[in-house]
Protein backbone atom coordinates (compact mmCIF):
# COMPACT_ATOMS: atom_id res chain seq x y z
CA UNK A 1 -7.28 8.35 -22.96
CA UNK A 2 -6.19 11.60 -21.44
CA UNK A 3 -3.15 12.96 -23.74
CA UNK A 4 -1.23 12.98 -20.64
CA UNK A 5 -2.15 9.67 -18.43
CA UNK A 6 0.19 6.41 -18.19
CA UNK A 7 -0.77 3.29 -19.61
CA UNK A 8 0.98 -0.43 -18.90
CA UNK A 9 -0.68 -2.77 -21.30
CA UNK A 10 0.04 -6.16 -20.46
CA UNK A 11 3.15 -5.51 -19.03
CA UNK A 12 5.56 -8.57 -18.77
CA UNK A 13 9.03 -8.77 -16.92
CA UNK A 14 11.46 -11.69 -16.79
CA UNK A 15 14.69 -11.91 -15.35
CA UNK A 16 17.40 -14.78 -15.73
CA UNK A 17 17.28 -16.95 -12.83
CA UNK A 18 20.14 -19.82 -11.97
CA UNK A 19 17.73 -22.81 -12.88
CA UNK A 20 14.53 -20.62 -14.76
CA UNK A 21 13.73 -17.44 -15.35
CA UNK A 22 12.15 -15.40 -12.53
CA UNK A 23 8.42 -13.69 -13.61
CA UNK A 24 8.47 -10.35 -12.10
CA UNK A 25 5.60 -9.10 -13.40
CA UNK A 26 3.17 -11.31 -15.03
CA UNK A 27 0.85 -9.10 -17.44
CA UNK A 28 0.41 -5.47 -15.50
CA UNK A 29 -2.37 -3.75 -17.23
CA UNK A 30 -3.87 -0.21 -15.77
CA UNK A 31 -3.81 3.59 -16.03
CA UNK A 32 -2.43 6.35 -13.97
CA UNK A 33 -3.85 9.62 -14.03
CA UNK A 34 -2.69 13.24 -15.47
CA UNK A 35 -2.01 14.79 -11.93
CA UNK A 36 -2.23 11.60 -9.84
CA UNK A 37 -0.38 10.66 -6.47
CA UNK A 38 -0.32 6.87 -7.55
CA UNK A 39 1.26 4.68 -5.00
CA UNK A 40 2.38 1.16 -5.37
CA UNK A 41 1.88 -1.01 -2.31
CA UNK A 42 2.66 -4.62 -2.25
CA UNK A 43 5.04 -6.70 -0.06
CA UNK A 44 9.12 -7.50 -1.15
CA UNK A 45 9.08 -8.98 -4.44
CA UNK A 46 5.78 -8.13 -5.47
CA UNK A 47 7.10 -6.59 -8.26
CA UNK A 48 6.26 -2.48 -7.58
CA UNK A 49 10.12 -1.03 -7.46
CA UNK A 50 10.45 -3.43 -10.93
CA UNK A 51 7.65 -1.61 -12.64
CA UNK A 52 8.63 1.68 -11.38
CA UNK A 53 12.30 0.80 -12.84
CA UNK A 54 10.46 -0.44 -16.46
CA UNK A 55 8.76 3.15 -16.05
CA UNK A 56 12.17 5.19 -15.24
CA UNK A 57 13.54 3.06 -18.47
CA UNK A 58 16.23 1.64 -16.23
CA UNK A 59 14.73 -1.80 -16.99
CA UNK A 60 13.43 -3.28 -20.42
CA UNK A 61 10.14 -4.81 -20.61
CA UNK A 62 10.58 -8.64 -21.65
CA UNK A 63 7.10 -7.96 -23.32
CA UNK A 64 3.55 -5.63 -23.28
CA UNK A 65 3.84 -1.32 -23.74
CA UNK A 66 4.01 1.62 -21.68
CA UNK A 67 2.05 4.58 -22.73
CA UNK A 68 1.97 8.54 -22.14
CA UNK A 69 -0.86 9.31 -23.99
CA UNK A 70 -0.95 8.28 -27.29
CA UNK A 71 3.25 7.93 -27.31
CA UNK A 72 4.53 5.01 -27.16
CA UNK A 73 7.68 5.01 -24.42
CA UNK A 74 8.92 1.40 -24.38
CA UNK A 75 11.75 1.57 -25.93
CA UNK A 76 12.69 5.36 -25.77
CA UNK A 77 15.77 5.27 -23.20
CA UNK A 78 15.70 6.65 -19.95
CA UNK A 79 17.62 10.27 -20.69
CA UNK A 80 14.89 10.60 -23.25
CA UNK A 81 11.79 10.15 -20.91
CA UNK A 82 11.70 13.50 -18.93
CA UNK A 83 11.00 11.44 -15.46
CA UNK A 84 12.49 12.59 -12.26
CA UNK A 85 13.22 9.98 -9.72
CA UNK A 86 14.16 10.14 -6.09
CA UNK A 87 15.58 7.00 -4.76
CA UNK A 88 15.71 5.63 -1.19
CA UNK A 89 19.47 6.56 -0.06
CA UNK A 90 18.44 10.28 -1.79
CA UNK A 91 21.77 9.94 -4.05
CA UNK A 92 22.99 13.44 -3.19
CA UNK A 93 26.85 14.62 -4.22
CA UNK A 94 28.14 15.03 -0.91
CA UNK A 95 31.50 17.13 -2.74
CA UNK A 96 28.73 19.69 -4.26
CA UNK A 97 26.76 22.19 -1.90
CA UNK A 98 22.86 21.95 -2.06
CA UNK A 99 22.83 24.62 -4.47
CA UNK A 100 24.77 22.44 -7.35
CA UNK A 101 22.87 19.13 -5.94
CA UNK A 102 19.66 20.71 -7.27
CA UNK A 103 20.53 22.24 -10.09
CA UNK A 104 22.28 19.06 -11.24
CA UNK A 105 20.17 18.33 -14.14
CA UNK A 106 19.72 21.96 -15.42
CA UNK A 107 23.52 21.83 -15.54
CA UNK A 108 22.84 18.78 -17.84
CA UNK A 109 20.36 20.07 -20.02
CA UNK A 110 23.07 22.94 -20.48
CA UNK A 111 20.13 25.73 -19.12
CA UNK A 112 21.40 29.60 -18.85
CA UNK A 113 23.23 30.79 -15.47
CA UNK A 114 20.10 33.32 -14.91
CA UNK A 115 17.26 30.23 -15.43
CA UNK A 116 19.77 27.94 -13.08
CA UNK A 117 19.29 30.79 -10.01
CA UNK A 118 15.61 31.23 -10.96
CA UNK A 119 14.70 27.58 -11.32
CA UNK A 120 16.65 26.14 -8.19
CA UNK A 121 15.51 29.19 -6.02
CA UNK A 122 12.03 28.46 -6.80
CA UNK A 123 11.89 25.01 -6.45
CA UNK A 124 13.72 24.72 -2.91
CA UNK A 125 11.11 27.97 -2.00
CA UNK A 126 8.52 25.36 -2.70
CA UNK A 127 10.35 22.79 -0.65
CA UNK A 128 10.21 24.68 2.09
CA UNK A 129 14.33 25.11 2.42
CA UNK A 130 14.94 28.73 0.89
CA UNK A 131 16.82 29.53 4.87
CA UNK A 132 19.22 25.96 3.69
CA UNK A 133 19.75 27.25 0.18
CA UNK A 134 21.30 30.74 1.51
CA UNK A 135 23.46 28.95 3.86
CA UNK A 136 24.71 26.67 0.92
CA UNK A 137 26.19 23.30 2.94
CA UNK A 138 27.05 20.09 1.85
CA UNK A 139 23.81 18.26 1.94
CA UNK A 140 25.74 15.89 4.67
CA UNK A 141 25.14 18.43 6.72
CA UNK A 142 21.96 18.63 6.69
CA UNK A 143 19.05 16.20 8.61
CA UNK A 144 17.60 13.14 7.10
CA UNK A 145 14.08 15.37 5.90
CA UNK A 146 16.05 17.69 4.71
CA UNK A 147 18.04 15.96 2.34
CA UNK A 148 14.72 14.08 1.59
CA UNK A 149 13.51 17.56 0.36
CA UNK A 150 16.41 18.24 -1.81
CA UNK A 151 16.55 14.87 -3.56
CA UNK A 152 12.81 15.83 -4.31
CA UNK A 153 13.80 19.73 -5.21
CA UNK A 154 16.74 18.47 -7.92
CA UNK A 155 13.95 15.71 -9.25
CA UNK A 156 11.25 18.36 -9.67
CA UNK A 157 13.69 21.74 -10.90
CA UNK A 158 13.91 20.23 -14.52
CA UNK A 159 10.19 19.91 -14.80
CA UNK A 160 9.54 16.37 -15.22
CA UNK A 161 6.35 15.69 -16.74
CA UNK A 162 6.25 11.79 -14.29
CA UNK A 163 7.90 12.27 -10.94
CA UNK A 164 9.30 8.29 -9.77
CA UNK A 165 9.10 7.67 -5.97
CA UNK A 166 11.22 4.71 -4.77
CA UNK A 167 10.35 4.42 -0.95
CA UNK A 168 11.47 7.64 -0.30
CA UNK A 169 10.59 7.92 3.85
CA UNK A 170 12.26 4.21 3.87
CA UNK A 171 15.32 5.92 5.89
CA UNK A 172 13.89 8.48 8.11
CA UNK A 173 12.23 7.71 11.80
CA UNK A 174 8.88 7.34 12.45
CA UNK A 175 7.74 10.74 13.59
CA UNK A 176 9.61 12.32 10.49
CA UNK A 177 8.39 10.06 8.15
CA UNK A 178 4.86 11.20 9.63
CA UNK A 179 5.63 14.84 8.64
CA UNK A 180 7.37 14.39 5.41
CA UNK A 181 4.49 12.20 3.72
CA UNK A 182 2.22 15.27 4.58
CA UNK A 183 5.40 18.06 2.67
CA UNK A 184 5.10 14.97 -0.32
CA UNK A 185 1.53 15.10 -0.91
CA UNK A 186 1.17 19.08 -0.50
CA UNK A 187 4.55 19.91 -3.07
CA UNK A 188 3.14 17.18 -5.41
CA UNK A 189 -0.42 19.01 -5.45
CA UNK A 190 1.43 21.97 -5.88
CA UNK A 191 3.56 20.84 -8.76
CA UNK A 192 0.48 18.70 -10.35
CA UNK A 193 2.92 16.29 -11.46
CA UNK A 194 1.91 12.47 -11.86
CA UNK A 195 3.68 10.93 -9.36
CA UNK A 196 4.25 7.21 -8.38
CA UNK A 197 4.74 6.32 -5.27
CA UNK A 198 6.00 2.98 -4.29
CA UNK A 199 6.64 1.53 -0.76
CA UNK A 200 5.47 -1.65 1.20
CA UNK A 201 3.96 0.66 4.01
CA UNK A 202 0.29 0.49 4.02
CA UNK A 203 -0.52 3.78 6.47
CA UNK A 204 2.16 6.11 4.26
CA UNK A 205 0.40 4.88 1.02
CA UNK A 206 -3.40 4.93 2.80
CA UNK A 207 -1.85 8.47 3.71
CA UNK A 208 -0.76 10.07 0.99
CA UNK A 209 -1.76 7.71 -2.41
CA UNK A 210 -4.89 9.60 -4.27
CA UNK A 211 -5.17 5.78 -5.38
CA UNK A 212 -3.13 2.95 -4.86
CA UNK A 213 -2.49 -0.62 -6.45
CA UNK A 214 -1.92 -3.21 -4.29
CA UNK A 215 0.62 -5.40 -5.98
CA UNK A 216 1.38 -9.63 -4.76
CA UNK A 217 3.42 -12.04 -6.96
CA UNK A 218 4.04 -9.61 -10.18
CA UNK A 219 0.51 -9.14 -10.32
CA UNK A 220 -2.31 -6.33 -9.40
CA UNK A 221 -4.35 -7.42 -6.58
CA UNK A 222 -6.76 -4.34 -6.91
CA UNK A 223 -6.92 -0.65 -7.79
CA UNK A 224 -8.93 2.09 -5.41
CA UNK A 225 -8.85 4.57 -3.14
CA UNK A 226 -7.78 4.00 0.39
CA UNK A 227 -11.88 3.82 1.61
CA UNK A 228 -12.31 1.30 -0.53
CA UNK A 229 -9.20 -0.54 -0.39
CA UNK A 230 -9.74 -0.75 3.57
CA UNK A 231 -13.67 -1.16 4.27
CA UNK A 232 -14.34 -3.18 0.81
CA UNK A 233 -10.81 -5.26 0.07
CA UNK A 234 -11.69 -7.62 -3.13
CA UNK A 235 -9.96 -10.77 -2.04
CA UNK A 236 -8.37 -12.23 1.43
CA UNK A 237 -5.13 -11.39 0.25
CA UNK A 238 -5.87 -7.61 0.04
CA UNK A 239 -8.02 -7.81 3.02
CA UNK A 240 -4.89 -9.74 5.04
CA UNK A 241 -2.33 -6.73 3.61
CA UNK A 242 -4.24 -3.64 4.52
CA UNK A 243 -4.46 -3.21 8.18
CA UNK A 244 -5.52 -6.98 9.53
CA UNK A 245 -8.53 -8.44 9.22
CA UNK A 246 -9.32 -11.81 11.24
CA UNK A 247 -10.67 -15.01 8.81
CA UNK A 248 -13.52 -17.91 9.69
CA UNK A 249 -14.02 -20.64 7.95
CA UNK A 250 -17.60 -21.66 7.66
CA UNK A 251 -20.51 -23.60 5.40
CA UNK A 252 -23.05 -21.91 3.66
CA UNK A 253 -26.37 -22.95 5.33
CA UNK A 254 -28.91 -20.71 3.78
CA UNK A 255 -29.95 -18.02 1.70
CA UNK A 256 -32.96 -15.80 1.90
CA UNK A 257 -32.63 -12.62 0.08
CA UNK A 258 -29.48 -10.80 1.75
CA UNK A 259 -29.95 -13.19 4.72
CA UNK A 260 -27.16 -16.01 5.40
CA UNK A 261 -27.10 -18.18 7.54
CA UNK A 262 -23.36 -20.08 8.60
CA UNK A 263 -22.24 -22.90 10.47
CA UNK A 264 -18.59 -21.83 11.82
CA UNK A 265 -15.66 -24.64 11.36
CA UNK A 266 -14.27 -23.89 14.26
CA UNK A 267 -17.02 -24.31 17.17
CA UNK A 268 -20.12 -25.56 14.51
CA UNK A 269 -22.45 -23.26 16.06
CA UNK A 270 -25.18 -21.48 13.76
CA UNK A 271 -25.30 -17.51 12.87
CA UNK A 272 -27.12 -15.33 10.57
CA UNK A 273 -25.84 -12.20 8.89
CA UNK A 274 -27.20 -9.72 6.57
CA UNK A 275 -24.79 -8.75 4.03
CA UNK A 276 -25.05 -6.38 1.67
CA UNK A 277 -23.53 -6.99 -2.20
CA UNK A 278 -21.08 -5.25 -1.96
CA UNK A 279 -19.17 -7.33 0.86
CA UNK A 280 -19.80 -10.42 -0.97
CA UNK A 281 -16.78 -11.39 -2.47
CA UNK A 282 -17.15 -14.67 -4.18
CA UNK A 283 -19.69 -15.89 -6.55
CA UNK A 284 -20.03 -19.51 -5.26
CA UNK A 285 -22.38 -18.97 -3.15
CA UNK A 286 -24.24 -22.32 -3.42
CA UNK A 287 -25.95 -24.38 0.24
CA UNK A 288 -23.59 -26.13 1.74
CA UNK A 289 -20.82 -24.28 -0.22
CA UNK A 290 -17.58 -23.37 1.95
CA UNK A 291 -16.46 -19.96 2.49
CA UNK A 292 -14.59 -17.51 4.62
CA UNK A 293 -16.05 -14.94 6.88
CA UNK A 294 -13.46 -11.47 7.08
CA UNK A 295 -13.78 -9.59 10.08
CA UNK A 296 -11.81 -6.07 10.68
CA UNK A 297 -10.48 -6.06 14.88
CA UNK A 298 -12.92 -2.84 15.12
CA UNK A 299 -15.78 -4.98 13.52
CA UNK A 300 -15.92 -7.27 16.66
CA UNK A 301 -16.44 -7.21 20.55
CA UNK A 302 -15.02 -8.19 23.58
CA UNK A 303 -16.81 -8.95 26.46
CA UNK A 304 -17.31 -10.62 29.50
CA UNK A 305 -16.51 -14.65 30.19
CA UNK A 306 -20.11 -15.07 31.72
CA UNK A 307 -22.20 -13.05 28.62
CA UNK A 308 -23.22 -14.65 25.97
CA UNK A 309 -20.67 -14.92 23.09
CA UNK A 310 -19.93 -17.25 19.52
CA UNK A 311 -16.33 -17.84 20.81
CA UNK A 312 -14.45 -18.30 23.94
CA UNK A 313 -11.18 -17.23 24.35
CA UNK A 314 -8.42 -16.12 26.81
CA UNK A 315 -6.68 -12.49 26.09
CA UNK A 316 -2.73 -13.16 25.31
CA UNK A 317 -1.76 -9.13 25.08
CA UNK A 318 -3.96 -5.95 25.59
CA UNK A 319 -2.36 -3.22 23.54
CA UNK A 320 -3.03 0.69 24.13
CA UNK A 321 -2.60 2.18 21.01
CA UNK A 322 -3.64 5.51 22.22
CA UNK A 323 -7.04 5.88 20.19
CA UNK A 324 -7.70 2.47 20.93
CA UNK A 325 -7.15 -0.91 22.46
CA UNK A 326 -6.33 -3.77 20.81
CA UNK A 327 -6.57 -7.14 22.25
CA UNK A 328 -4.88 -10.63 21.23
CA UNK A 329 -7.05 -13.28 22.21
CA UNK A 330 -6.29 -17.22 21.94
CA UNK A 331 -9.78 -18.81 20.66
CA UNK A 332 -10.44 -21.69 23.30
CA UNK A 333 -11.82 -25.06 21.96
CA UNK A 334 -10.15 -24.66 18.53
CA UNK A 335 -7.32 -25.18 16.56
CA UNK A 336 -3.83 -24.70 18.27
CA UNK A 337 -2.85 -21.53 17.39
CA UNK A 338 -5.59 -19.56 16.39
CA UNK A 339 -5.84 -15.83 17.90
CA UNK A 340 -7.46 -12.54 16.81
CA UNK A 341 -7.29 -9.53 17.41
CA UNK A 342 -10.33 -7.33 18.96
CA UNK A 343 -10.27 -3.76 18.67
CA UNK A 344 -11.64 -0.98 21.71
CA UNK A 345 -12.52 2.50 21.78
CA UNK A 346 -11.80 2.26 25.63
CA UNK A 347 -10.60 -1.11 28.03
CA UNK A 348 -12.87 -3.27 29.07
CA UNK A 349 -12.99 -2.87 32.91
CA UNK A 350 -11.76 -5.79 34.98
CA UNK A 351 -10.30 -7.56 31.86
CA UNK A 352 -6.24 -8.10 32.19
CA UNK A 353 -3.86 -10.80 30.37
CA UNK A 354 -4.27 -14.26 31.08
CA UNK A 355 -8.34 -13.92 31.34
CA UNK A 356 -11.33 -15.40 29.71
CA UNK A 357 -13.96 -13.54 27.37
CA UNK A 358 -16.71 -14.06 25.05
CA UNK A 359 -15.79 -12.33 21.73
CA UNK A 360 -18.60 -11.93 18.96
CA UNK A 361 -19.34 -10.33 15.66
CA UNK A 362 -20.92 -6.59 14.87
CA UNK A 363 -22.49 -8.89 12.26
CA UNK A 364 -23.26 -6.71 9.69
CA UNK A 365 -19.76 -5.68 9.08
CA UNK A 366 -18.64 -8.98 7.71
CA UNK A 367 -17.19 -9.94 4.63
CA UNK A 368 -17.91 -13.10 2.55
CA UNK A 369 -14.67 -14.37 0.39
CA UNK A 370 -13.88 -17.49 -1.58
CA UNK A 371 -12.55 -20.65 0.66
CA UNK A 372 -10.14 -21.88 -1.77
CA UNK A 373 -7.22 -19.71 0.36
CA UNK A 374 -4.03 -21.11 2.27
CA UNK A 375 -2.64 -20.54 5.16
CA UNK A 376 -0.82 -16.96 4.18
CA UNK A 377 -4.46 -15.55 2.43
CA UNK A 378 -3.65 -16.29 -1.03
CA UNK A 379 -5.20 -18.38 -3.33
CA UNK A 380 -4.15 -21.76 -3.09
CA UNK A 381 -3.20 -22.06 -7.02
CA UNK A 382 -0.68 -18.94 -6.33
CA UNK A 383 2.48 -19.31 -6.50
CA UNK A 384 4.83 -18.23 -3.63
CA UNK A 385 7.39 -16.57 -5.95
């Protein structure tokens, strides 16, 4: 291992609940990279701000090690760690000026006057706020970004050697938030500094994460970059959580080579796919076995009530998202309930709410999971905790 990379072995948290004890994290083991943006993605009470907190020190393992190297940092206490953290609400001193807000823990450490000045002016220069540090205000004077910038300045003026993220952009509007995950990534490539990054927003960690771990239920779902997390997801609950992604139920009919061959639950008609490995995401894959097909919005079409089509429906909302248009269509002859969502470069001409289409699949763009799933797209011997 890399002398300077984070390791959770079998990390294990546990917190005292009124009846039992509530398992926060149920055995976390993987590696962060020297340098790494690593962002922690998951839904509330997955567990990510927990293991950011066991990382910080503010919260002690119930069991399993955290490593920096070869060092062992378990049990050292947080003062001890050399981690800077910036929290949600940014935790500035609104009776210091931004000057003394920075240089808060240089003031700590007990640094000189002259490496105070030449530390905090360097470090809000990289921040892109050298025009606020001349004026000198209270930071509640400032905007919501900029504050954001000096609760990352007084994290990063001490150099940290692990820079703690705890959905930083949580509090800012959506055009801000936008511009600010760009300033995160380019001062943390600047700074090299392994940095976690945890946040249930799937675009600002798709964004900004060099890799990201998509967290359910105190465990890790799956590790990759934001490609592979989005085009190759490596079960339905991963698939469900990053962007959306529309689930058949079918049977397994046949199998020659890469070709299968389906019968769909919902209307029992009869396709065949060619799938690739690598979208194949169960191993039971046995004639007359059950599965579920995955299929992105952008990975199917909309057309016409009259052509040809595997499912009838009637469109509920048409969406323009700008780049696209996204439709919500009620499949007809099915299950009460059941829509999808269909995904357009451009609207389809003389198609408005409250008509009928055809929808079908761009068939080689499929995935294949597992079928023992509920209703949420986890596996059915998950908890819900």
């Amino acid at each position: 291992m890399s002398p300077y990379n984070i390791a959770y072995k079998n990390v294990v948290k546990k917190f005292a609940g009124k009846q039992e004890q509530v398992v926060a994290l149920k055995g976390v083991s993987f590696e962060i990279k020297q340098g790494e943006l690593f962002c922690l993605l998951g839904p509330s009470g997955c567990g990510k701000t927990t293991l950011l907190r066991i990382t910080a020190g503010l919260e002690k393992l119930t069991s399993g090690r955290i490593l920096y190297g070869e060092k062992d940092i378990t049990s050292i206490p947080p003062f001890r760690r050399n981690i800077g953290m910036v929290f949600q609400s940014f935790a500035l001193y609104p009776h210091l000026n931004v000057f003394e807000n920075v240089a808060y823990g240089l003031r700590v450490r007990k640094q000189p006057e002259e490496v105070v000045k030449k530390k905090v002016t360097a470090i809000m220069e990289l921040v892109g706020l050298p025009d606020v540090l001349r004026r000198n205000p209270s930071p509640t004077a400032l905007s919501g970004g900029q504050q954001q910038r000096i609760a990352i300045a007084r994290a990063l003026v001490y150099d940290p050697e692990i820079l703690l993220l705890d959905e930083p952009l949580a509090s800012l509007d959506a055009k801000l938030r936008r511009h600010m995950r760009a300033e995160i990534r380019r001062i943390q490539k600047a700074t090299n500094i392994t940095t976690i990054y945890v946040t249930h927003d799937q675009e600002e960690a798709m964004a900004i994460g060099d890799r990201l771990a998509i967290m359910n239920n105190g465990l890790v779902e799956q590790i990759g970059i934001s490609d592979e997390i989005y085009h190759q997801p490596g079960n339905v609950f991963v698939a469900n959580f990053i962007g959306k992604m529309n689930f058949f139920p079918a049977e397994l009919m046949e199998i020659q080579g890469n070709n299968y061959q389906f019968k769909l639950d919902y209307n029992q008609k009869i396709i065949d796919l060619y799938l690739q490995k690598e979208r194949i995401k169960t191993s039971d894959l046995k004639k007359n076995n059950k599965i579920i097909l995955g299929a992105r919005p952008e990975n199917m079409t909309i057309l016409l009530k009259d052509e040809e089509s595997i499912f009838k429906g009637r469109v509920q909302v048409i969406q323009n998202l700008g780049k696209i248009v996204r439709y919500e269509v009620s499949l007809l002859q099915v299950e009460k309930g059941k829509s999808i969502e269909v995904d357009r470069e451009r609207a389809l001409p003389g198609v408005k709410e409250g008509d009928e289409v055809g929808i079908n699949f761009k068939k080689d763009d499929l995935l294949l999971f597992p079928s023992n799933i509920n209703r949420e797209g986890r596996y059915k011997d998950d908890s819900d905790g």
